[in-house]
C-alpha atoms as a PDB file:
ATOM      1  CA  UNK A   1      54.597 193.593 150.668  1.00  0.00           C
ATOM      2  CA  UNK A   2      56.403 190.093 150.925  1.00  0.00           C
ATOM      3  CA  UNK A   3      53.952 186.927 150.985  1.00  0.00           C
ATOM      4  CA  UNK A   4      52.876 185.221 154.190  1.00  0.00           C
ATOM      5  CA  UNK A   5      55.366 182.332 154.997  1.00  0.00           C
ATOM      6  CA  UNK A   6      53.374 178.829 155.267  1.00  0.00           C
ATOM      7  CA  UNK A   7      53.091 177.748 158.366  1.00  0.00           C
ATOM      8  CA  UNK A   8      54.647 175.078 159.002  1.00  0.00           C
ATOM      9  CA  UNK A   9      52.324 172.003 160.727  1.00  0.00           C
ATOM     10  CA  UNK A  10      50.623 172.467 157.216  1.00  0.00           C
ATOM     11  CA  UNK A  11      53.671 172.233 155.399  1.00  0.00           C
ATOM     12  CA  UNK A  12      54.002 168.660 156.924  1.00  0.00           C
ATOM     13  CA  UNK A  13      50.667 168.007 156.527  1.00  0.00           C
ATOM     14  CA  UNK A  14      50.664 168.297 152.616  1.00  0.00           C
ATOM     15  CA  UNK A  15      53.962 166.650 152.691  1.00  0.00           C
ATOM     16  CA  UNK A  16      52.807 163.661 154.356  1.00  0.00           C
ATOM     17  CA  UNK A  17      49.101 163.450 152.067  1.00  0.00           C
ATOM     18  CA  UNK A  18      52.185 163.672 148.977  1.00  0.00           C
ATOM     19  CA  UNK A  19      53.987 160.957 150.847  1.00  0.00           C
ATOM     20  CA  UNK A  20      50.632 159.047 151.601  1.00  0.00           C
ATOM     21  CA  UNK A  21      49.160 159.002 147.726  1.00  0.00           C
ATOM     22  CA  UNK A  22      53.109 158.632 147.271  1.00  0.00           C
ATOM     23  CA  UNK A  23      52.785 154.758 148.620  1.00  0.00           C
ATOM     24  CA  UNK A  24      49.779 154.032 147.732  1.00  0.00           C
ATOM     25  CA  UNK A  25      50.347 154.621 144.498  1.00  0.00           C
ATOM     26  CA  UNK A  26      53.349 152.267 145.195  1.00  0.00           C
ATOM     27  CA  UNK A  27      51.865 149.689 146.709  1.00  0.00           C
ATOM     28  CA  UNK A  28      48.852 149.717 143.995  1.00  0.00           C
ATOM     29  CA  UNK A  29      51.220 148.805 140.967  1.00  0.00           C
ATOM     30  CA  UNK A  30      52.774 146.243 143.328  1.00  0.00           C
ATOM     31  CA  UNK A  31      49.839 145.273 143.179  1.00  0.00           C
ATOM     32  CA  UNK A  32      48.698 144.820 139.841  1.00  0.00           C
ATOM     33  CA  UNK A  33      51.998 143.945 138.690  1.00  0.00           C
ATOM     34  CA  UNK A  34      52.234 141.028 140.925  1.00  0.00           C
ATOM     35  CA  UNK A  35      48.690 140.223 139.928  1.00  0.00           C
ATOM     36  CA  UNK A  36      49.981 140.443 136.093  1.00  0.00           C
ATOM     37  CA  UNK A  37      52.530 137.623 137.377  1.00  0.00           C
ATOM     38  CA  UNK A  38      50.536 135.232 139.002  1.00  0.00           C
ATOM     39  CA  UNK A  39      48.411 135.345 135.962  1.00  0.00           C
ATOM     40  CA  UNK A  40      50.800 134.653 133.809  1.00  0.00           C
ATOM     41  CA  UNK A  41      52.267 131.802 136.316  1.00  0.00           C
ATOM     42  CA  UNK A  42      49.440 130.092 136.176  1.00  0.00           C
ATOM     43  CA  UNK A  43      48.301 130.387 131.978  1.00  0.00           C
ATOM     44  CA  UNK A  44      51.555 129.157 131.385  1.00  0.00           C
ATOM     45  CA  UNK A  45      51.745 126.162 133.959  1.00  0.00           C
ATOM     46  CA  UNK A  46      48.004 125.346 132.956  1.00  0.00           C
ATOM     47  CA  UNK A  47      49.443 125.201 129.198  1.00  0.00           C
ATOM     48  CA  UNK A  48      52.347 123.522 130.221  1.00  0.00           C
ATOM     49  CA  UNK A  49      49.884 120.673 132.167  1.00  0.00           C
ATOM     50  CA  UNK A  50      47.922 120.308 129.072  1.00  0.00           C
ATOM     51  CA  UNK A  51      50.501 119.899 126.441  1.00  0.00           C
ATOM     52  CA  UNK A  52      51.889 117.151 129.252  1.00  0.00           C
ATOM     53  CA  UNK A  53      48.615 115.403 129.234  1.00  0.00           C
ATOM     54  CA  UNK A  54      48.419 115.273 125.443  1.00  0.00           C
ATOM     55  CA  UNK A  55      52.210 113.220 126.155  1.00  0.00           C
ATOM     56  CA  UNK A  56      50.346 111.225 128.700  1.00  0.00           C
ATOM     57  CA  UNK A  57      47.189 110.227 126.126  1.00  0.00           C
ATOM     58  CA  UNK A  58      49.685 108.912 123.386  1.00  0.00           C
ATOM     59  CA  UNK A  59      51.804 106.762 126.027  1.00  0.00           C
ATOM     60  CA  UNK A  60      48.705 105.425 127.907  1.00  0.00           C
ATOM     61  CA  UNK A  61      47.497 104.682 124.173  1.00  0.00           C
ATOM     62  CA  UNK A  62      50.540 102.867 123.255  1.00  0.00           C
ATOM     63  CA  UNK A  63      50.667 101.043 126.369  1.00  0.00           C
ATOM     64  CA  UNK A  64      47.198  99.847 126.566  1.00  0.00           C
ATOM     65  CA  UNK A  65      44.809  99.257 129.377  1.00  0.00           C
ATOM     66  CA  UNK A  66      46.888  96.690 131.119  1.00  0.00           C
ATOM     67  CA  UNK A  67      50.339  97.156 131.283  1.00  0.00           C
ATOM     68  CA  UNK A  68      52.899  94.267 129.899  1.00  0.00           C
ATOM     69  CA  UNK A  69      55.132  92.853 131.680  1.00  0.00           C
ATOM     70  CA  UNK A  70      58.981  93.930 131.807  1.00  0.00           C
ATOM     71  CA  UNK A  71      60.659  94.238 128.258  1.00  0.00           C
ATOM     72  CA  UNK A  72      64.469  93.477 127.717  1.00  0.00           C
ATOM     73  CA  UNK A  73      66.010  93.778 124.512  1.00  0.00           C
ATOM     74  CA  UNK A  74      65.194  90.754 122.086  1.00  0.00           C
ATOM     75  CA  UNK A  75      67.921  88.544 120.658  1.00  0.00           C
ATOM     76  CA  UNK A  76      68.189  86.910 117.273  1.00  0.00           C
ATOM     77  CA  UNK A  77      68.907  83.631 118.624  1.00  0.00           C
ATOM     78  CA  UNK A  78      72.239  84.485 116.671  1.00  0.00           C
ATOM     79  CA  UNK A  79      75.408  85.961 117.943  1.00  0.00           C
ATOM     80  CA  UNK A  80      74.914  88.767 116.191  1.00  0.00           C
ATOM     81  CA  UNK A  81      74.163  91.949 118.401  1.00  0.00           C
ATOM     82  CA  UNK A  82      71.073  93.552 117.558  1.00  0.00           C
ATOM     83  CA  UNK A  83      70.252  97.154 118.079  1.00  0.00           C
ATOM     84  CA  UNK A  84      67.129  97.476 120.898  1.00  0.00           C
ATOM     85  CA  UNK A  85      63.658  98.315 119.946  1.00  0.00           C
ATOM     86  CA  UNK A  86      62.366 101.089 120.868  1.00  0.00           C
ATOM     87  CA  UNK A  87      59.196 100.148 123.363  1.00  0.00           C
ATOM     88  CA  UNK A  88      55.472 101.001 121.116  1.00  0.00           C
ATOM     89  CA  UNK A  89      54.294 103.304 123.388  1.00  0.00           C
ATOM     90  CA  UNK A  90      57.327 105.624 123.874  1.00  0.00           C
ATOM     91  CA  UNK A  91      57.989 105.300 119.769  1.00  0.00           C
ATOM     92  CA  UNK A  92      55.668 108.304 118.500  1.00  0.00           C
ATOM     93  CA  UNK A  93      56.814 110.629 121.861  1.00  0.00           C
ATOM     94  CA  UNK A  94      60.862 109.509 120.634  1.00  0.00           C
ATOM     95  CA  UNK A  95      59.912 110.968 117.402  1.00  0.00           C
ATOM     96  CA  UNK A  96      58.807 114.249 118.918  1.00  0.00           C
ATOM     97  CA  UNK A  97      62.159 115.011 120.563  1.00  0.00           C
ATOM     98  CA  UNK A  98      64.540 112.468 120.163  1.00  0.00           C
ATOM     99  CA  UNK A  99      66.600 113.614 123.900  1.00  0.00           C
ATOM    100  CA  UNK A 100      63.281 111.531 125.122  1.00  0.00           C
ATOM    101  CA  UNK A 101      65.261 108.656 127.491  1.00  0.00           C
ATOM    102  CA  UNK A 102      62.275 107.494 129.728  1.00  0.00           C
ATOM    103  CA  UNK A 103      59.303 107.802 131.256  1.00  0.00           C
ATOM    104  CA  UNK A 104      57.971 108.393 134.901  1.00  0.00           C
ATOM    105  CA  UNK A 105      54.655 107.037 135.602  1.00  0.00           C
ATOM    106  CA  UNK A 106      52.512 107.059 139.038  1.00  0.00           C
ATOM    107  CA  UNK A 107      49.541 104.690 138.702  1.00  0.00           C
ATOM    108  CA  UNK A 108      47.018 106.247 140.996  1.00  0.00           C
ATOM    109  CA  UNK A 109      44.260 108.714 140.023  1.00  0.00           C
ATOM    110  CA  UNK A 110      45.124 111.109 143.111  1.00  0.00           C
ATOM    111  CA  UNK A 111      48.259 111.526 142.125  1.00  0.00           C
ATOM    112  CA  UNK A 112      48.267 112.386 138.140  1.00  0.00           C
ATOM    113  CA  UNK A 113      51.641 112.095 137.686  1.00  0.00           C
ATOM    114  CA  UNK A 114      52.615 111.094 133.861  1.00  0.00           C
ATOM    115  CA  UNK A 115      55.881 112.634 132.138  1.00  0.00           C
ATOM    116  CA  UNK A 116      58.237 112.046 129.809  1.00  0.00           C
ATOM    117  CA  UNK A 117      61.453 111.983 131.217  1.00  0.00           C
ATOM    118  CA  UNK A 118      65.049 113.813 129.044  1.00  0.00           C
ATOM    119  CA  UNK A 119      68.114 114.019 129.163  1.00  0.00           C
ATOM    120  CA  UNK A 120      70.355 116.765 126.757  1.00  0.00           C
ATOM    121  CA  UNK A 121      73.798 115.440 125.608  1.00  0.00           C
ATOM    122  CA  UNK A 122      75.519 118.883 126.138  1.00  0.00           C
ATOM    123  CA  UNK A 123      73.234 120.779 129.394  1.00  0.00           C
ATOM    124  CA  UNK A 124      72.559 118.815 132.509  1.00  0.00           C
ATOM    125  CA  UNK A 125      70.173 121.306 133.731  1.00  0.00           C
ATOM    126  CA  UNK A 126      68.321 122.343 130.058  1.00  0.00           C
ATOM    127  CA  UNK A 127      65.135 121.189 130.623  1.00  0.00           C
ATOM    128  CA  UNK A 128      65.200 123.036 133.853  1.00  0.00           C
ATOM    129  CA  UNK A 129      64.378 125.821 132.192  1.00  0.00           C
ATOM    130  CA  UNK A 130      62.551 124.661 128.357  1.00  0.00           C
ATOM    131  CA  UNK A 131      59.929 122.151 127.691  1.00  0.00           C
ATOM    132  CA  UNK A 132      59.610 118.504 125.907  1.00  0.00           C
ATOM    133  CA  UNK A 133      58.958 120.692 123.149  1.00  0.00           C
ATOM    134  CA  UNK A 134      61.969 122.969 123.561  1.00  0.00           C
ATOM    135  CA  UNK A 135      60.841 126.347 124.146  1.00  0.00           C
ATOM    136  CA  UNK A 136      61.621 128.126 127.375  1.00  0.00           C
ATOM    137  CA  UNK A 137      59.032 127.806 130.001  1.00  0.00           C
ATOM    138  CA  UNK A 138      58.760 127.978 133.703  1.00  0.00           C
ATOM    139  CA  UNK A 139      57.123 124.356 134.101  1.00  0.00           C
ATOM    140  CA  UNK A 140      60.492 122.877 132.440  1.00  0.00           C
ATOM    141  CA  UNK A 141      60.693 118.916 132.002  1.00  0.00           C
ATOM    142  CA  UNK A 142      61.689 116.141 134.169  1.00  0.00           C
ATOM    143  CA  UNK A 143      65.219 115.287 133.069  1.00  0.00           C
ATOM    144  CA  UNK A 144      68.107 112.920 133.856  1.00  0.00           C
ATOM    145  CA  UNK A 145      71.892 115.397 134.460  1.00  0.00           C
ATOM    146  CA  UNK A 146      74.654 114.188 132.006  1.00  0.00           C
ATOM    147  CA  UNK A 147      76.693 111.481 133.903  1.00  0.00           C
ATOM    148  CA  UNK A 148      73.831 109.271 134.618  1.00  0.00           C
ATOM    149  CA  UNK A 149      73.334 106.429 132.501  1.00  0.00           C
ATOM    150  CA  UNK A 150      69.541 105.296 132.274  1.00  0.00           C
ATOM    151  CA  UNK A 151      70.296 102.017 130.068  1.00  0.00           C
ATOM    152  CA  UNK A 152      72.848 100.315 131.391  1.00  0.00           C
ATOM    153  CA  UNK A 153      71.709 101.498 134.005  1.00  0.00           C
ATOM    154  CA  UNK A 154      73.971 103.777 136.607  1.00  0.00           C
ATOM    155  CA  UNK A 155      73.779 102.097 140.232  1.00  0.00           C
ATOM    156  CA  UNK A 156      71.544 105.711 141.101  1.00  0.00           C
ATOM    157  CA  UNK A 157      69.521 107.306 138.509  1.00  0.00           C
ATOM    158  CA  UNK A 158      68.455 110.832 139.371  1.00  0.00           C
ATOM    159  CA  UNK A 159      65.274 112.638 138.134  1.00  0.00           C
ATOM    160  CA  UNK A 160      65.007 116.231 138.495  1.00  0.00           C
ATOM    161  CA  UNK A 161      61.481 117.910 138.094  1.00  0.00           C
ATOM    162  CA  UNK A 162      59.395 121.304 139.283  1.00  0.00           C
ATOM    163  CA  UNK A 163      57.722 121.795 142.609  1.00  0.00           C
ATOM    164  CA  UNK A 164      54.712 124.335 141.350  1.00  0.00           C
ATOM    165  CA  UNK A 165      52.767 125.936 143.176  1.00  0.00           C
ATOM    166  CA  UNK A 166      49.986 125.410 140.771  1.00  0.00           C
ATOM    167  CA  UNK A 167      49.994 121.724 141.579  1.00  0.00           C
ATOM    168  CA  UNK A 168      51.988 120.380 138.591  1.00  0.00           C
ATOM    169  CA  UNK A 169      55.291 118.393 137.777  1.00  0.00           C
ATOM    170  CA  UNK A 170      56.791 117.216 141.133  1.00  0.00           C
ATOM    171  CA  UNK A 171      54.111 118.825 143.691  1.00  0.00           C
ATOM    172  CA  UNK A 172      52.110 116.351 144.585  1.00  0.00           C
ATOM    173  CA  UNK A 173      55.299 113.872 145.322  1.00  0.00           C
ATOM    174  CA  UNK A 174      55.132 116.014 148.839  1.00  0.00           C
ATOM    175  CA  UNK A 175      52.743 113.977 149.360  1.00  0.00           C
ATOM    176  CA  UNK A 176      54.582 111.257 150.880  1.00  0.00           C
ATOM    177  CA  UNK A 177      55.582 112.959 153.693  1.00  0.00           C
ATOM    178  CA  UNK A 178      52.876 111.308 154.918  1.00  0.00           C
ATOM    179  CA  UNK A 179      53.583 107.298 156.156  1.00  0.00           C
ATOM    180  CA  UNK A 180      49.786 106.707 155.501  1.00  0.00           C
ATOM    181  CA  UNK A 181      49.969 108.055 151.991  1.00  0.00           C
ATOM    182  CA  UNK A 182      53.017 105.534 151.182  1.00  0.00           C
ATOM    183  CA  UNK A 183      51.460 102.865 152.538  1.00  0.00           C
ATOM    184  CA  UNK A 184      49.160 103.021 149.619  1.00  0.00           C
ATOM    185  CA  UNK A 185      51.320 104.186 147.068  1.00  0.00           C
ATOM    186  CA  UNK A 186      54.640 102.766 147.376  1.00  0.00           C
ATOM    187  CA  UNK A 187      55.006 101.616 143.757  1.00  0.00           C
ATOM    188  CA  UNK A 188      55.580 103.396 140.473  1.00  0.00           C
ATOM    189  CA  UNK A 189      57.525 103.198 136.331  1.00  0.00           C
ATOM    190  CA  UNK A 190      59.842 104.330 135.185  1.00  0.00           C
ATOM    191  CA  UNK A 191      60.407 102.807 131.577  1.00  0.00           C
ATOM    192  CA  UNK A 192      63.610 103.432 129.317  1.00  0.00           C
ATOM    193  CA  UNK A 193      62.911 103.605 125.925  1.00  0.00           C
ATOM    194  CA  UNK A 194      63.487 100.203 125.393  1.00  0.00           C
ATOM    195  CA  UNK A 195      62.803  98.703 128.517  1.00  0.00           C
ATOM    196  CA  UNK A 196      60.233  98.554 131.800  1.00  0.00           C
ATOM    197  CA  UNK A 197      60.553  98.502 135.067  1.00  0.00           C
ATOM    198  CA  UNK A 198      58.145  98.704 138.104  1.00  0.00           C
ATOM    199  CA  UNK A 199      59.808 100.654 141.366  1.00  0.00           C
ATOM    200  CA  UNK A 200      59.162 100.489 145.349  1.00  0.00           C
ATOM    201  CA  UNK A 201      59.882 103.319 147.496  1.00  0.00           C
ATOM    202  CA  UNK A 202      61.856 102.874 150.561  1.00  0.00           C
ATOM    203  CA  UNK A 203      62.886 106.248 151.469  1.00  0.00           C
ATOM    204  CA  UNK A 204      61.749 109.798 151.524  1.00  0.00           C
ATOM    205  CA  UNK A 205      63.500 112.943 153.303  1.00  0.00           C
ATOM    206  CA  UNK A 206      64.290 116.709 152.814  1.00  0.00           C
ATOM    207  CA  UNK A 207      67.462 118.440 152.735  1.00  0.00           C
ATOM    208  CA  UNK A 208      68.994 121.652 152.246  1.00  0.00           C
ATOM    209  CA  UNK A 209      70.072 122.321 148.367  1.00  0.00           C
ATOM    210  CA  UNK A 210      73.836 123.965 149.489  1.00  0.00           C
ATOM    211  CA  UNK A 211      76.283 121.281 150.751  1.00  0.00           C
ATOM    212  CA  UNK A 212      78.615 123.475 153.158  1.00  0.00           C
ATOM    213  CA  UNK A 213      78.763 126.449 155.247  1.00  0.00           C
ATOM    214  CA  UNK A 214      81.168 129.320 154.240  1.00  0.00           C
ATOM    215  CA  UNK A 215      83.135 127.799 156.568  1.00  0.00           C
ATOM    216  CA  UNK A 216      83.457 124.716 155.382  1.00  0.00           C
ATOM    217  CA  UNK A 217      80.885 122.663 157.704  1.00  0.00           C
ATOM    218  CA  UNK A 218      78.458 119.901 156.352  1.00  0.00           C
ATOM    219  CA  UNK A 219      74.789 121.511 155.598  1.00  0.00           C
ATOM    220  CA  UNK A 220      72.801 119.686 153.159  1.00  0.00           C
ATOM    221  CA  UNK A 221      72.686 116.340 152.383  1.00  0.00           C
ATOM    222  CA  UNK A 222      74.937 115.489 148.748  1.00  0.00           C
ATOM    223  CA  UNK A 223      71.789 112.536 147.699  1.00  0.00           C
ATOM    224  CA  UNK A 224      72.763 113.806 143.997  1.00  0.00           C
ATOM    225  CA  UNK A 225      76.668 113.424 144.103  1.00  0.00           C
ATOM    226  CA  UNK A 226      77.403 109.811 143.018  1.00  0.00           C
ATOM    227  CA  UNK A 227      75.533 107.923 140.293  1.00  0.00           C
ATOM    228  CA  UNK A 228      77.633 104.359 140.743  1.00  0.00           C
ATOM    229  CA  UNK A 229      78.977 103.212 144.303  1.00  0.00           C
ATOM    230  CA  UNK A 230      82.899 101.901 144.201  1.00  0.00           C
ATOM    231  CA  UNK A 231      81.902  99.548 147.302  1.00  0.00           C
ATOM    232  CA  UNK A 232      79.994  97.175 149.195  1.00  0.00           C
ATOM    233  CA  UNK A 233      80.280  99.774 152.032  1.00  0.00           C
ATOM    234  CA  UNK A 234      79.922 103.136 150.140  1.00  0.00           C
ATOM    235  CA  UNK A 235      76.363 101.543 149.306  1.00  0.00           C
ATOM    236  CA  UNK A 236      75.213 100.821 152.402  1.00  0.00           C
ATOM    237  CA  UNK A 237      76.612 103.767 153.792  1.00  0.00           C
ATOM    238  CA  UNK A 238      74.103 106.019 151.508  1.00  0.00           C
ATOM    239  CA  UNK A 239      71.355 103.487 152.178  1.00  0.00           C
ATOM    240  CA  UNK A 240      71.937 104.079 156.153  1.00  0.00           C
ATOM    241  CA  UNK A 241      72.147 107.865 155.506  1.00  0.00           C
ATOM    242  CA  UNK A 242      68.915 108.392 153.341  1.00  0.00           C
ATOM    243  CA  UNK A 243      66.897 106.230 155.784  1.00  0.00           C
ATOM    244  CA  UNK A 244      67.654 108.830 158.671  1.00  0.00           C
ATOM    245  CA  UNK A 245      71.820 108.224 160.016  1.00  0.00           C
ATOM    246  CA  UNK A 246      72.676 111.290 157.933  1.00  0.00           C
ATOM    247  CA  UNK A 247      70.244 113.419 160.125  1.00  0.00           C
ATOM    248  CA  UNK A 248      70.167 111.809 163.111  1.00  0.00           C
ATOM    249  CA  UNK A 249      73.774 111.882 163.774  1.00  0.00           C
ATOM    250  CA  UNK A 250      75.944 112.560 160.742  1.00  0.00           C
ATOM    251  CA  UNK A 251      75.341 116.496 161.476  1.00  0.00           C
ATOM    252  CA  UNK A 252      73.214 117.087 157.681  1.00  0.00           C
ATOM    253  CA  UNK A 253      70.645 119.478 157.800  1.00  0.00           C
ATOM    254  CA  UNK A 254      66.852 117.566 156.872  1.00  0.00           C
ATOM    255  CA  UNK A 255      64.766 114.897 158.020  1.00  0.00           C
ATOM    256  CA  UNK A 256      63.642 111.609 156.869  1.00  0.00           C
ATOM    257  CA  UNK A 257      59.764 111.254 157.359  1.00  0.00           C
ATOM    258  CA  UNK A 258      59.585 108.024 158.377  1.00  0.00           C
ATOM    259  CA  UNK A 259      60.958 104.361 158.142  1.00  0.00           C
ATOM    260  CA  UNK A 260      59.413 102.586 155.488  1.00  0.00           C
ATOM    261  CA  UNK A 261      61.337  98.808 157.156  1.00  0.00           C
ATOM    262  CA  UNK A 262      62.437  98.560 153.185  1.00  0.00           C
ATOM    263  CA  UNK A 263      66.380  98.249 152.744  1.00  0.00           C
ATOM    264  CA  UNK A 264      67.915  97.852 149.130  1.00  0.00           C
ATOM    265  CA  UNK A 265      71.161  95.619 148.937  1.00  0.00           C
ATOM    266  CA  UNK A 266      74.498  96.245 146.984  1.00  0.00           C
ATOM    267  CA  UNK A 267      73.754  95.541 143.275  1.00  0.00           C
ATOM    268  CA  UNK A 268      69.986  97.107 143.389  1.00  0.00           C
ATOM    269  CA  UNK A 269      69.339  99.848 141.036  1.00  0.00           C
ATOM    270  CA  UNK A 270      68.095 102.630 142.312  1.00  0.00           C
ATOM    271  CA  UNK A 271      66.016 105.386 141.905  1.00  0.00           C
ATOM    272  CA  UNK A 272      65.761 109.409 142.895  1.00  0.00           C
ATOM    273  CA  UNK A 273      62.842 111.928 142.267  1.00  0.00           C
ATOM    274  CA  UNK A 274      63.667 115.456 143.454  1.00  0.00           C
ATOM    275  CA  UNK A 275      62.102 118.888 143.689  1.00  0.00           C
ATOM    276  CA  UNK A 276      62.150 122.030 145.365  1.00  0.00           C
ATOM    277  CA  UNK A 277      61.439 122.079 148.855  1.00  0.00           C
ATOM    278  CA  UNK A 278      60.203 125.194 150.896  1.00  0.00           C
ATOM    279  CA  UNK A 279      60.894 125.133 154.863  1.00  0.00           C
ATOM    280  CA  UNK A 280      64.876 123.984 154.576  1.00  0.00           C
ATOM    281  CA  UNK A 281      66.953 126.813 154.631  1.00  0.00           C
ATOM    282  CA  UNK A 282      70.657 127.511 153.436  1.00  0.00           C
ATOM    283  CA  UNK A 283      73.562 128.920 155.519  1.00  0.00           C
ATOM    284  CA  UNK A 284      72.129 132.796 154.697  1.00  0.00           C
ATOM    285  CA  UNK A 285      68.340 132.213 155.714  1.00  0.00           C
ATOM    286  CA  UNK A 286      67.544 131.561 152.290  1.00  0.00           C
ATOM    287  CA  UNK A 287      64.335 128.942 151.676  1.00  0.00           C
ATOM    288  CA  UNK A 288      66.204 126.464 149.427  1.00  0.00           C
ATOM    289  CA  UNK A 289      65.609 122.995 150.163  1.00  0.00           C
ATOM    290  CA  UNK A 290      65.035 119.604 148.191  1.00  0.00           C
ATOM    291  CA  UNK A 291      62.239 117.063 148.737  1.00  0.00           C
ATOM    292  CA  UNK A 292      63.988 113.434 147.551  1.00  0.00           C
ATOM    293  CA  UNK A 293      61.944 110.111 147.634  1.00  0.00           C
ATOM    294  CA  UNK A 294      64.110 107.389 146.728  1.00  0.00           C
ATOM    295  CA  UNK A 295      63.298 103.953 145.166  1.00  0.00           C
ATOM    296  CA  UNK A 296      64.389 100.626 144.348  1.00  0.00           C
ATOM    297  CA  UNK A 297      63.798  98.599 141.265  1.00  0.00           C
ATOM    298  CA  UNK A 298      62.082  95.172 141.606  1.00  0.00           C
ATOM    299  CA  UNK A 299      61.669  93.870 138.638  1.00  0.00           C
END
């Protein structure tokens, strides 16, 4: 006698408990394995933070409790050139990696910001992706791209750093979206290794990270492309654009926040801190933007 065919509203109904356990079973090592990475995220950018405040202790202990005033390289009295001295407080971090070209320092207690700033000979982007101590890590270091020169120095100097989500490198620079927050905060160093320098921010905006459509059209904002202006004009030109005429009518996609009434003239050095930025978008929908304060040397 042949077997009783299953009928079939139960046949669905054990497919679909097979196809329920199916996803959650799915959606349960999504899950955990997401959980897995945010725990790792954050060990290693709480590592990362630490090893960067151990940086911070030896340059705040070289430096003292009061910082000095402005160092240029010493002369003989002679006509003799003589090599520069490396600056005391940078000498012990120089002789932990000797790529070490700066340092970035914020001094405000909110703000915690204290790094060592790079720059490798052969890899613009290296310390995207390693350490000060070079091994690979997701925290990175701030660094300078080949092509800018920090000593002489380029007319733009460009800093490059992580936006994490754990609070660390570049976050808190987001900060200054806020007029408010500038108003008590506009000033910061950035020392060479043999040389300091106090800087006042006049400018701070967001941008898409790709330049042009597929079809050729402007998008975001090129703030990174030139490092020394040819002109008079080409200067004042990216002054006028950074301070809101690239947005406002030049057709980029962005925003500067607000007008700080601060405008650098031709033959000021300048200075750019950038990170990630997470509301622009790119010509496909993708979130890829750039969050860019720029400053101005004064002293």
């Amino acid at each position: 006698m042949d077997a009783k065919k299953e009928h079939p509203e139960r046949k669905r109904s054990k497919m679909s408990k097979v196809t329920y356990y199916a996803l959650i079973a799915i959606f349960a090592a999504v899950f955990v394995l997401s959980g897995i990475y945010l725990a790792g995220y954050f060990l290693e950018t709480g590592s990362a933070e630490q090893d960067y405040d151990q940086l911070a202790s030896i340059y705040q202990e070289g430096i003292g409790e009061t910082r000095p005033s402005a160092t240029q390289p010493q002369s003989s009295g002679t006509t003799e050139t003589q090599p520069p001295v490396i600056l005391q407080e940078l000498q012990p971090i120089y002789e932990l990696n000797d790529e070490l070209v700066g340092y970035l320092s914020f001094p405000y207690d909110d703000l915690r910001l204290s790094y060592p700033v790079m720059q490798s000979p052969q890899d613009s982007d290296y310390y995207l992706s390693y350490n000060f101590y070079k091994e690979e890590s997701i925290a990175g270091c701030p660094y300078v791209p080949v092509g800018c020169d920090v000593f002489e120095p380029s007319d733009k100097v460009i800093i490059y750093g992580h936006n994490l989500r754990t609070g660390g490198m570049f976050n808190k620079l987001t900060n200054y979206k806020d007029k408010s927050y500038w108003e008590t905060h506009q000033t910061f160093y950035f020392d060479t290794l043999y040389e300091r320098h106090t800087y006042q921010i006049f400018a701070v905006f967001k941008t898409a990270a790709k330049q042009r459509t597929d079809d050729g059209s402007v998008w975001g904002y090129p703030f990174h492309k030139v490092s020394d202006f040819q002109t008079e004009e080409d200067f004042d030109k990216f002054i006028a654009d950074v301070k809101g005429a690239a947005f406002q009518g030049g057709g980029y996609k962005g925003q500067t926040f607000y007008d700080t009434g601060i405008t650098p003239e031709y033959g000021d050095k300048l200075l750019c801190l950038t990170t990630c930025e997470y509301t622009m978008k790119d010509p496909d929908g993708t979130t890829n933007g750039r969050f860019v304060i720029l400053a101005v040397r004064v002293d």
